[in-house]
N, C-alpha and C. Protein backbone atom coordinates (compact mmCIF):
# COMPACT_ATOMS: atom_id res chain seq x y z
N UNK A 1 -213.58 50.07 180.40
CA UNK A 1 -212.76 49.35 181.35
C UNK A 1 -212.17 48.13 180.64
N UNK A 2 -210.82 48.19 180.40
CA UNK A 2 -210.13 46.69 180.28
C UNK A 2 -210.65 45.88 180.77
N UNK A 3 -210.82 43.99 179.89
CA UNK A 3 -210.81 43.16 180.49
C UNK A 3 -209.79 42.47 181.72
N UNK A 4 -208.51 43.06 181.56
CA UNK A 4 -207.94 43.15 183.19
C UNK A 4 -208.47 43.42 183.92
N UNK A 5 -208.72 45.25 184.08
CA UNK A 5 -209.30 45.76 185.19
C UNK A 5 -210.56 45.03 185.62
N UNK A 6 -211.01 44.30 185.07
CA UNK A 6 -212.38 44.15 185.35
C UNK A 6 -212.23 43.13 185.96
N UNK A 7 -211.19 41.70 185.44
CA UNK A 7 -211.31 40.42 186.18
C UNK A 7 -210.28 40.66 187.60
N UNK A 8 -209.33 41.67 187.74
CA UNK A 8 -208.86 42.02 189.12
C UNK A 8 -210.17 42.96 190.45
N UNK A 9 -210.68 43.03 189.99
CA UNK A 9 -212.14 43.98 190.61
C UNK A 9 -213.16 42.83 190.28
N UNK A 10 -212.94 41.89 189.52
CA UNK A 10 -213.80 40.74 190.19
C UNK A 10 -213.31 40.21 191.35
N UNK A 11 -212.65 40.07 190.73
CA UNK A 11 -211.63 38.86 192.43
C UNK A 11 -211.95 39.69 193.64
N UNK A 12 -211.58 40.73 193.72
CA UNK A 12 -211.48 41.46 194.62
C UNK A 12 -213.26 41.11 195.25
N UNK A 13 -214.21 41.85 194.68
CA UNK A 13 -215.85 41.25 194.73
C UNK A 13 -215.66 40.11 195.44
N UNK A 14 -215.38 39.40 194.74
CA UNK A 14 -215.90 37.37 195.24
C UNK A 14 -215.07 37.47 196.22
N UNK A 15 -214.43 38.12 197.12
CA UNK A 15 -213.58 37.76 198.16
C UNK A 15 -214.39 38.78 199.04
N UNK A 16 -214.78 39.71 198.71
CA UNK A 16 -215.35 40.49 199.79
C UNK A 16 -216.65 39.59 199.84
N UNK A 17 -217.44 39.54 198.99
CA UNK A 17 -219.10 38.93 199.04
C UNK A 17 -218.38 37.82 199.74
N UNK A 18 -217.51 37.09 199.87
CA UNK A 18 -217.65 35.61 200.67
C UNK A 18 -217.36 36.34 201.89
N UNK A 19 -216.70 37.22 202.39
CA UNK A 19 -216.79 37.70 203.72
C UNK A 19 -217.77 38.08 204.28
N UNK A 20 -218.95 38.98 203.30
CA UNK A 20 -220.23 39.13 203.80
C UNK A 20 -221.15 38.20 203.00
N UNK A 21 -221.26 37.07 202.51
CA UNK A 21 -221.81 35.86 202.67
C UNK A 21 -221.96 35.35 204.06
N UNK A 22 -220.78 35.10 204.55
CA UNK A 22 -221.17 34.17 205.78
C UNK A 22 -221.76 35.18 207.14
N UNK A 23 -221.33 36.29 206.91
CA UNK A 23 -222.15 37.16 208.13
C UNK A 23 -223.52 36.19 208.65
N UNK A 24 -224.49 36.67 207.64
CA UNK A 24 -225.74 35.58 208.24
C UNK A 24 -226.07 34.45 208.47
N UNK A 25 -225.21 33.62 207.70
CA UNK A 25 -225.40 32.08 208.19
C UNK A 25 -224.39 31.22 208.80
N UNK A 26 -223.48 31.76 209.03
CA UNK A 26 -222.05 31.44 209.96
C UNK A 26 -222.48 30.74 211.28
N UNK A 27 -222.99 31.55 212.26
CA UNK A 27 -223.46 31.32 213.12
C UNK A 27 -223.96 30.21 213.40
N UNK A 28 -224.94 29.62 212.48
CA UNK A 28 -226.28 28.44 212.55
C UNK A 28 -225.94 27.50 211.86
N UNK A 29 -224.75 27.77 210.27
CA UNK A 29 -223.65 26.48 210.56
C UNK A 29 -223.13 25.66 211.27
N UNK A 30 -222.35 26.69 211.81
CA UNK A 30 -221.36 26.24 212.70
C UNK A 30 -221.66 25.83 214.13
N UNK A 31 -223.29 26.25 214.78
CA UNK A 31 -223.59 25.58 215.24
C UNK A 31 -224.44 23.83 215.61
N UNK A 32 -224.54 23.90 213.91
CA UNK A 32 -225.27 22.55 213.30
C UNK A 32 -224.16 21.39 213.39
N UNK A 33 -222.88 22.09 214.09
CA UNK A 33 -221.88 21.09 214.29
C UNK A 33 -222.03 20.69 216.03
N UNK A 34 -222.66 21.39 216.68
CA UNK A 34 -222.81 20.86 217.88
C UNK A 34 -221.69 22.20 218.65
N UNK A 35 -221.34 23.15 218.41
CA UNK A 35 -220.31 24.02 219.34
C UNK A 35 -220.91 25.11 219.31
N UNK A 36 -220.35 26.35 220.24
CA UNK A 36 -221.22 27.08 220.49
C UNK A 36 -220.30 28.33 219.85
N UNK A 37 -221.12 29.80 219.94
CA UNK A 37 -220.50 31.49 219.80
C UNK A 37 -218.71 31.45 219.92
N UNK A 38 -218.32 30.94 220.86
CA UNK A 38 -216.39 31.08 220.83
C UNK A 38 -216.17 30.14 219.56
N UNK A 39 -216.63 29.06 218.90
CA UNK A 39 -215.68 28.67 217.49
C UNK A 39 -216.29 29.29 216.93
N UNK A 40 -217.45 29.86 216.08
CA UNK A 40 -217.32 30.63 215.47
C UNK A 40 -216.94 31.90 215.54
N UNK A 41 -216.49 32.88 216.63
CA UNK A 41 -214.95 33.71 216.73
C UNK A 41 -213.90 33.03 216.30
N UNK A 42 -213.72 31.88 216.75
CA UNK A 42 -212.51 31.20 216.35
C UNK A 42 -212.29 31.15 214.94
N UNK A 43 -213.44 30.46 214.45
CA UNK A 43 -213.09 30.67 212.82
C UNK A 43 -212.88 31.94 211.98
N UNK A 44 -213.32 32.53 212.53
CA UNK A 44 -212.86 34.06 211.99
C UNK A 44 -211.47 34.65 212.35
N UNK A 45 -211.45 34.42 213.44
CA UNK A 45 -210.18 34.64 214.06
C UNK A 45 -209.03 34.12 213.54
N UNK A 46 -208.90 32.74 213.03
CA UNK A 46 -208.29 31.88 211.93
C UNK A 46 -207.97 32.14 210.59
N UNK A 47 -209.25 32.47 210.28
CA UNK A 47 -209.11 33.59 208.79
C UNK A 47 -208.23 34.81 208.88
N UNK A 48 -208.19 35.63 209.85
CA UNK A 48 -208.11 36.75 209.49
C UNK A 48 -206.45 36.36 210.42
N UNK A 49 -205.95 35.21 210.89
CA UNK A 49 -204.80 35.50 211.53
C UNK A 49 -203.94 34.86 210.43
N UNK A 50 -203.82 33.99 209.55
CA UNK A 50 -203.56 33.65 208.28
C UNK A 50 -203.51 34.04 207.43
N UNK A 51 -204.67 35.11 207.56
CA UNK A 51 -204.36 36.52 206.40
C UNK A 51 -203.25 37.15 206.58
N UNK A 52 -202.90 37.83 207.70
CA UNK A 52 -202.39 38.42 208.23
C UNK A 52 -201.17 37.99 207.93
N UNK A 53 -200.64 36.79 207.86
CA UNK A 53 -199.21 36.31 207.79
C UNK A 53 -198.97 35.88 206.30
N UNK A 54 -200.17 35.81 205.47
CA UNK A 54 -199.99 35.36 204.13
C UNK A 54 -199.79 36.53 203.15
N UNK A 55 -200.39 37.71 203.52
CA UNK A 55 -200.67 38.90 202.96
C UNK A 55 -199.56 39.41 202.39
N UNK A 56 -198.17 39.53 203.05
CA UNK A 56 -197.01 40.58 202.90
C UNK A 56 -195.85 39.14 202.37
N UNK A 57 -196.21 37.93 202.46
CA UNK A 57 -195.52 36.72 201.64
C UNK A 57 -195.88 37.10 200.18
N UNK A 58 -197.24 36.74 200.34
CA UNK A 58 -197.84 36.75 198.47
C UNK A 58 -197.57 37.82 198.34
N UNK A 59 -197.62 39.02 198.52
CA UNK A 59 -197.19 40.30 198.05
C UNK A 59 -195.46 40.10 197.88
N UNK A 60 -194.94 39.71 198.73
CA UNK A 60 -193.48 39.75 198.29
C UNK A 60 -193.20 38.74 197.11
N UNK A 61 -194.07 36.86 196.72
CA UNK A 61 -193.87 36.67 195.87
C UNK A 61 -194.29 36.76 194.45
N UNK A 62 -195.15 38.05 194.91
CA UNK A 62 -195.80 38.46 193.23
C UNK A 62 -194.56 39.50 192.56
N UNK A 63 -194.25 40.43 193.68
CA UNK A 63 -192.79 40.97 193.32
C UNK A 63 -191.68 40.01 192.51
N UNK A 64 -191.66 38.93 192.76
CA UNK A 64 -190.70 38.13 192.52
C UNK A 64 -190.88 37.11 191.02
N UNK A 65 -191.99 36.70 191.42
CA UNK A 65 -191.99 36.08 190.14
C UNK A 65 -193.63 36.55 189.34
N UNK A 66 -193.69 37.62 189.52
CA UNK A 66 -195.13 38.07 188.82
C UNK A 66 -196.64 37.84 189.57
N UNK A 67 -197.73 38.90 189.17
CA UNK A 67 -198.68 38.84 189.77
C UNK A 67 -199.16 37.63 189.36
N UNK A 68 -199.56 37.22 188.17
CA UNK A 68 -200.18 36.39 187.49
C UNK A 68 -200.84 35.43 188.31
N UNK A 69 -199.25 34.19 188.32
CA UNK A 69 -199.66 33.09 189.16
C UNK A 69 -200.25 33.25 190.38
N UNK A 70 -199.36 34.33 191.37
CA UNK A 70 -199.93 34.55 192.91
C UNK A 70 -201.40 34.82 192.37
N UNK A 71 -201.71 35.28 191.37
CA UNK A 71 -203.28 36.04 191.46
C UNK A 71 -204.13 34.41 191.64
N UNK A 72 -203.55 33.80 190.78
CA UNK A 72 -204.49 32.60 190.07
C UNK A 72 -204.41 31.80 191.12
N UNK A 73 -202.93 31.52 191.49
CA UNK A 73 -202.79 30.25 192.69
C UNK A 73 -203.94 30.82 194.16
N UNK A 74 -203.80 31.68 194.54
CA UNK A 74 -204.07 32.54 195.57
C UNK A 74 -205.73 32.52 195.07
N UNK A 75 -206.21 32.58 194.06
CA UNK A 75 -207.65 32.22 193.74
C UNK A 75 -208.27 30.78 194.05
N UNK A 76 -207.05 29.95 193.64
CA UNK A 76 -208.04 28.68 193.50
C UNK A 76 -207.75 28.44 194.75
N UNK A 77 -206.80 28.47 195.77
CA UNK A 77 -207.03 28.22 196.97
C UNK A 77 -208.07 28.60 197.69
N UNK A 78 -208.42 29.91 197.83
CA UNK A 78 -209.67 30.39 198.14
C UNK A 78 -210.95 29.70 197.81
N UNK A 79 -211.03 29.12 196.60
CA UNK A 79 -211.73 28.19 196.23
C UNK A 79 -211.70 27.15 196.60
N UNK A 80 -210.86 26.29 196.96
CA UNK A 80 -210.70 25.38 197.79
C UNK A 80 -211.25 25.38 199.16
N UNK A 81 -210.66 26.43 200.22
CA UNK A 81 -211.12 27.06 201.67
C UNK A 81 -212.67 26.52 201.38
N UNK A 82 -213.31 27.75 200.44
CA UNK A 82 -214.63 27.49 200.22
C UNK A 82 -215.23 25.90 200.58
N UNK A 83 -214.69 25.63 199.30
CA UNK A 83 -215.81 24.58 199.25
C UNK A 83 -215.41 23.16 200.22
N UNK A 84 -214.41 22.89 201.09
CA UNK A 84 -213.67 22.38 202.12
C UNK A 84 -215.48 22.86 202.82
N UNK A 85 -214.89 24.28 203.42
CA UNK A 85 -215.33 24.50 204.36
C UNK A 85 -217.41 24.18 204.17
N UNK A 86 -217.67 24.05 203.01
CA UNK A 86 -218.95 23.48 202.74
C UNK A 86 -219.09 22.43 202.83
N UNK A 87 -218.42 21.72 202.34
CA UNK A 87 -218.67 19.80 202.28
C UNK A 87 -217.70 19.69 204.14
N UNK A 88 -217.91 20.63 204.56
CA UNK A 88 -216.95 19.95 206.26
C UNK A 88 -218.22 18.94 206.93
N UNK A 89 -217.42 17.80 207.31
CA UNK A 89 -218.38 16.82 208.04
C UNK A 89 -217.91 17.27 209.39
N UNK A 90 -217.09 17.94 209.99
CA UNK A 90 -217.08 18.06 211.55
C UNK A 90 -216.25 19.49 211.88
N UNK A 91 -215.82 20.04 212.58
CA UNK A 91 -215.12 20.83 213.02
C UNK A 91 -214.22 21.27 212.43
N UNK A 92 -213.24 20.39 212.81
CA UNK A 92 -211.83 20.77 212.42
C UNK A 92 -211.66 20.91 210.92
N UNK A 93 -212.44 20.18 209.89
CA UNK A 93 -212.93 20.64 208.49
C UNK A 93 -212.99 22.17 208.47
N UNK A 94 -213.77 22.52 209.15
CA UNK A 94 -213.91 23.97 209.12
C UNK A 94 -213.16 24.79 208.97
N UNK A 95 -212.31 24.40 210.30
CA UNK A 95 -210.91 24.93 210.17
C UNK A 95 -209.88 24.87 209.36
N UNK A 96 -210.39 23.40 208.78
CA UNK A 96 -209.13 23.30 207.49
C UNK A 96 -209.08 24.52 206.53
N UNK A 97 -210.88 24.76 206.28
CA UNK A 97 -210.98 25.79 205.17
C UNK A 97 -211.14 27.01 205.39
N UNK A 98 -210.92 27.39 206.55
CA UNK A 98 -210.80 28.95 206.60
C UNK A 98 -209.38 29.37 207.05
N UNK A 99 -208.37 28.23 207.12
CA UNK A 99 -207.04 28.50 207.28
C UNK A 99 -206.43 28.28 205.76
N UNK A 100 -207.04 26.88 204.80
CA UNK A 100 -206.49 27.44 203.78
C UNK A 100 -206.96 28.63 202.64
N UNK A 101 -208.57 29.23 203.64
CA UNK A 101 -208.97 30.53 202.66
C UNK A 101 -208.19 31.49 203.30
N UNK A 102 -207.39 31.84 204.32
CA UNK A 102 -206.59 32.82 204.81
C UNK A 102 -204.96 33.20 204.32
N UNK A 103 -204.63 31.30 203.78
CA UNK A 103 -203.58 31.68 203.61
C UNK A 103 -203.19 31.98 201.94
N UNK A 104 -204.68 32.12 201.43
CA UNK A 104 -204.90 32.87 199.96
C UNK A 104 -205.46 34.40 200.58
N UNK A 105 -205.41 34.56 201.18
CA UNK A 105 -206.43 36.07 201.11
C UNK A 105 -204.99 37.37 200.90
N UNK A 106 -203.91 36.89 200.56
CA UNK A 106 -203.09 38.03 199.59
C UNK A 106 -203.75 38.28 198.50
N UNK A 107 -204.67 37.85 198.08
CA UNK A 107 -204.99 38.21 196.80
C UNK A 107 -205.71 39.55 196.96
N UNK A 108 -206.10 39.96 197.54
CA UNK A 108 -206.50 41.39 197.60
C UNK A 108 -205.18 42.15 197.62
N UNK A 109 -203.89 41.89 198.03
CA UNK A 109 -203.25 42.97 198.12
C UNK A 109 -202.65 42.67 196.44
N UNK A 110 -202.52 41.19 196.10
CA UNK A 110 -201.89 41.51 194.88
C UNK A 110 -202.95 41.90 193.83
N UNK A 111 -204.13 41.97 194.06
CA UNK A 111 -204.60 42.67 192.76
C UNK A 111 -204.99 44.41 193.03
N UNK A 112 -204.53 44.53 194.40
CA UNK A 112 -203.99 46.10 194.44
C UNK A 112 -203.11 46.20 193.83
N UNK A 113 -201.95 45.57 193.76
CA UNK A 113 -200.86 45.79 192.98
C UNK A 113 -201.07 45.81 191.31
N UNK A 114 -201.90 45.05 190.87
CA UNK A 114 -201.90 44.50 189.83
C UNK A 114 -202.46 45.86 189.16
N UNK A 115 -203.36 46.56 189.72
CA UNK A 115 -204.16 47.77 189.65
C UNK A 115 -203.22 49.33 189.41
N UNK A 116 -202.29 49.17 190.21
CA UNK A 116 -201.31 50.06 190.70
C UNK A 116 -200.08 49.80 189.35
N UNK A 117 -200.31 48.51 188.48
CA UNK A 117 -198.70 48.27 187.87
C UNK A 117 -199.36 48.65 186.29
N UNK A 118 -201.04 48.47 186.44
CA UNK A 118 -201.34 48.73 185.18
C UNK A 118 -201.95 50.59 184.50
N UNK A 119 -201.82 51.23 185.67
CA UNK A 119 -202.14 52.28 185.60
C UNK A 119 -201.47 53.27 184.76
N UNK A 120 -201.38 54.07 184.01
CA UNK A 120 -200.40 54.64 183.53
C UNK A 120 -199.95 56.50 183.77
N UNK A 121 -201.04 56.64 184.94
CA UNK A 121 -200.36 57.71 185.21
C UNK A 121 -201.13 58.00 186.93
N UNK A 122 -200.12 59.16 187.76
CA UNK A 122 -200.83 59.32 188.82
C UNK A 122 -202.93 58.94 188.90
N UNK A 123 -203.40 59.79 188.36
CA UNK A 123 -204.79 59.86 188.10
C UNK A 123 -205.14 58.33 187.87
N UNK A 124 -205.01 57.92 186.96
CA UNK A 124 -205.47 56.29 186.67
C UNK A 124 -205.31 55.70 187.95
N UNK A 125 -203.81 55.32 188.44
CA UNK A 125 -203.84 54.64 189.72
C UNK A 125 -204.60 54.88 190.91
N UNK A 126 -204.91 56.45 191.39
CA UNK A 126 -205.88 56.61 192.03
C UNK A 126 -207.63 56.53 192.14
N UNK A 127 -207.46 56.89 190.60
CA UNK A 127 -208.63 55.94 190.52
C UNK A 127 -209.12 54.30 189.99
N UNK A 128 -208.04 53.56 190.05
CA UNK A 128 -207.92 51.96 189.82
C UNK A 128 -208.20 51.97 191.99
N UNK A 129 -207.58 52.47 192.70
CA UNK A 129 -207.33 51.88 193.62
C UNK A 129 -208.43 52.73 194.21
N UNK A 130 -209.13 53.58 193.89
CA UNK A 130 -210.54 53.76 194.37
C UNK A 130 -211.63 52.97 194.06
N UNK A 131 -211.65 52.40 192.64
CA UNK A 131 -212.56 50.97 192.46
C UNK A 131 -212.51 50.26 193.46
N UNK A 132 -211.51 49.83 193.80
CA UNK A 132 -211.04 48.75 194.47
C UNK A 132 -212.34 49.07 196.41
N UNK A 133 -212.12 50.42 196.59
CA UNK A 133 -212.54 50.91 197.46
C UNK A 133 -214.05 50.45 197.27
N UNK A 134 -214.23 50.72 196.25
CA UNK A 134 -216.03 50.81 196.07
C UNK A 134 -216.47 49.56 195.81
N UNK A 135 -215.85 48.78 195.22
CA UNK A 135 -216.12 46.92 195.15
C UNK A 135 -216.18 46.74 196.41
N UNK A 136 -215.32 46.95 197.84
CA UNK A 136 -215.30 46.48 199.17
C UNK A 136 -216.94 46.74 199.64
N UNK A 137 -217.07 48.15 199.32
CA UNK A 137 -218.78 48.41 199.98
C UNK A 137 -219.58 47.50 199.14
N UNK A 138 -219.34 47.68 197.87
CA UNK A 138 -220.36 46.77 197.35
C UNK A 138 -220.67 45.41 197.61
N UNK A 139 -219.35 44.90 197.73
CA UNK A 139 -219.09 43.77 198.24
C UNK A 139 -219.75 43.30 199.65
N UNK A 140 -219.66 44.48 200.78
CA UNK A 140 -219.57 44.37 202.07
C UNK A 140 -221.56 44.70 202.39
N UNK A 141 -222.01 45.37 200.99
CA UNK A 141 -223.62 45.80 201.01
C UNK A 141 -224.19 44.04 200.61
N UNK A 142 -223.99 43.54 199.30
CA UNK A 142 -224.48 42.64 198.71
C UNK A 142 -224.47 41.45 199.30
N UNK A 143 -223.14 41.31 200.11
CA UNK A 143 -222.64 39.74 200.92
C UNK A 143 -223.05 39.12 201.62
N UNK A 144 -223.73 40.13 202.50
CA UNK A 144 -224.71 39.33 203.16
C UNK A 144 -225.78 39.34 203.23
N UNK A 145 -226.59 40.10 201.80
CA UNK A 145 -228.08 39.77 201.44
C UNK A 145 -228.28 38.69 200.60
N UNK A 146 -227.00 38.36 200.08
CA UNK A 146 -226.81 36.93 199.19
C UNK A 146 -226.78 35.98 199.94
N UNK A 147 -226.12 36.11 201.25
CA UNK A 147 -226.09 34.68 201.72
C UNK A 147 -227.01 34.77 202.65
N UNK A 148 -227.65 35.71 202.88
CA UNK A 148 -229.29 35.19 203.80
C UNK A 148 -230.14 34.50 202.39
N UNK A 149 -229.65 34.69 201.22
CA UNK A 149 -231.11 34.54 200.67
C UNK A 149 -230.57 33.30 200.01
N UNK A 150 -229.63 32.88 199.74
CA UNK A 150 -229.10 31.75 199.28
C UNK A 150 -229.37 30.92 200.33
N UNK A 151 -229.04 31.05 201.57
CA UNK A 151 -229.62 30.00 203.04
C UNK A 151 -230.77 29.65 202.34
N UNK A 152 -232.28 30.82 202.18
CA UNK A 152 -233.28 30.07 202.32
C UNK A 152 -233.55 28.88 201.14
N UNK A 153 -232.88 28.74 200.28
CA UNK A 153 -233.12 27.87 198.85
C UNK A 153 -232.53 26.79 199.40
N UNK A 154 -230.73 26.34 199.70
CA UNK A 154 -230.16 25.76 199.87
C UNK A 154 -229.95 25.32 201.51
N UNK A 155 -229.70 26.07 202.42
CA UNK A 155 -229.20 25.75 203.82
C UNK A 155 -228.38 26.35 203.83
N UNK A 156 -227.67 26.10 205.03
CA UNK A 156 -226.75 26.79 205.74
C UNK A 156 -225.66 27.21 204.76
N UNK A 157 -224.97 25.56 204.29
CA UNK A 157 -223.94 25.19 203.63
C UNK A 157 -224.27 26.13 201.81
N UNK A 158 -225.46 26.64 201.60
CA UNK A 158 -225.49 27.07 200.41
C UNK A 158 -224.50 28.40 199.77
N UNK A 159 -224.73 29.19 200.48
CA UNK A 159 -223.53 30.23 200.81
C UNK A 159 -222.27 30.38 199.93
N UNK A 160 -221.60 29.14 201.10
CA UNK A 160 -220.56 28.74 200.84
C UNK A 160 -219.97 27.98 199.36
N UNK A 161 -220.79 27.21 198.69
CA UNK A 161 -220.95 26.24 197.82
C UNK A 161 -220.36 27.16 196.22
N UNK A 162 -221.61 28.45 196.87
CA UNK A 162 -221.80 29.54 195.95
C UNK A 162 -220.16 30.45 195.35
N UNK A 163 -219.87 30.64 196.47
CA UNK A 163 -218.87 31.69 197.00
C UNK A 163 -217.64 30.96 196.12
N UNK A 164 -217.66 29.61 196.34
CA UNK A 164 -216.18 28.55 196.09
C UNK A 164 -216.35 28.64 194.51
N UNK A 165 -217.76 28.19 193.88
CA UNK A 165 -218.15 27.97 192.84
C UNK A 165 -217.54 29.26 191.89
N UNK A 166 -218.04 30.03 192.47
CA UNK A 166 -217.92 32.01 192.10
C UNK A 166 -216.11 32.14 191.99
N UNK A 167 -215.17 32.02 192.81
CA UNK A 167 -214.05 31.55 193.03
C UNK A 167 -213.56 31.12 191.93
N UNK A 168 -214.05 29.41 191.67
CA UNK A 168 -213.60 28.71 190.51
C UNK A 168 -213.38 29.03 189.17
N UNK A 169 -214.80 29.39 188.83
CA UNK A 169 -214.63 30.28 187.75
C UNK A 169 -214.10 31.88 187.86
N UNK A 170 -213.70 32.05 189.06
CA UNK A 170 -213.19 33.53 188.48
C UNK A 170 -211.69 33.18 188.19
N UNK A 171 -210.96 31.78 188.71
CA UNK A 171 -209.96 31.38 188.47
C UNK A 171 -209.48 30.93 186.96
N UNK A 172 -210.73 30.84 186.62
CA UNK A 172 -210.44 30.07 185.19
C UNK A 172 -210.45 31.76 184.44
N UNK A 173 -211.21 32.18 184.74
CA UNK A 173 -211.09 33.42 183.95
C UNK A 173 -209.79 34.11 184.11
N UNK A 174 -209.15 34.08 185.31
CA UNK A 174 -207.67 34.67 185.34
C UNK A 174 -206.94 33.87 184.35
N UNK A 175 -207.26 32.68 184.33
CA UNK A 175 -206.06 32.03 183.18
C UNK A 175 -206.08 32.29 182.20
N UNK A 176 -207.47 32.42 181.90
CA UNK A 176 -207.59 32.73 180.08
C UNK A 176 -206.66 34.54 180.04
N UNK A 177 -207.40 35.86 181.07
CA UNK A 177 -207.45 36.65 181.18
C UNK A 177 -206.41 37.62 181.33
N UNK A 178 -205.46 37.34 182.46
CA UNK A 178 -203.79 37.95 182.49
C UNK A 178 -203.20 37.79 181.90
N UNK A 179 -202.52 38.55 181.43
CA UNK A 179 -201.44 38.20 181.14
C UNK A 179 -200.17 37.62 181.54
């Protein structure tokens, strides 16, 4: 496996594991802020409605001016979301960081792309974009046995800390790493 393939199927990982990171400790966060079961829907709901509108942008400006940056910019924001949303002293913190981890979460579609541009024939691409498939389970198995077990060392906020950290450096590794 190329060192490409491998740091686009990271990213992909650290974005799923932070989705099943917070599965288990979301809840008891976000209630350590004093609110109840509807904000934390809300915060999810936030994430995933920001995704939703960021997704088919970053995909249109990786078309435009290359995956690269969208990969990298679209990383460290996520990294940002993160660790926002860890150091949040109240609420609306929260929200800061799962609206600006939403409005990075194109990065899954552009390192589908990225997967799809480096392939060099039918077969390769289908199986680049079946990795991609099997990082999600793995991702979606591991995510939230990491962040139950990271809670018990650290707290609530440990998770998260992790996830941003994981992020950071996978950002630095895109720089060295893409071309």
């Amino acid at each position: 496996m190329s060192r490409i393939k491998f740091l686009i199927l990271l990213t992909v990982c650290i974005d799923i594991l932070g989705i099943g990171i917070i599965i288990p400790v979301l809840p008891f966060y976000v209630e350590s802020f004093g609110v109840g079961a509807f904000t934390v829907t809300a915060l999810l709901a936030v994430y995933s409605l920001f995704s939703f509108f960021s997704s088919p942008l970053l995909g249109s400006l990786s078309d435009r001016i290359g995956r690269r940056w969208v990969l990298i910019g679209s990383i460290v924001s996520s990294a940002i979301g993160w660790l926002m949303f860890a150091a949040a002293q109240n609420v609306v913190w929260l929200f800061i960081g799962r609206i600006i981890d939403g409005l990075a979460a194109g990065n899954i579609t552009t390192a589908q792309s990225c997967l799809v541009d480096i392939a060099k024939d039918d077969k390769e691409r289908a199986h680049n974009l079946g990795m991609i498939g099997a990082v999600f389970g793995i991702g979606f198995i591991v995510g939230p046995l990491l962040g139950g077990v990271l809670s018990h060392f650290g707290g609530a906020t440990m998770p998260f800390w992790v996830v941003g950290i994981m992020s950071l450096l996978n950002a630095l590794l895109a720089v060295f790493i893409l071309p």
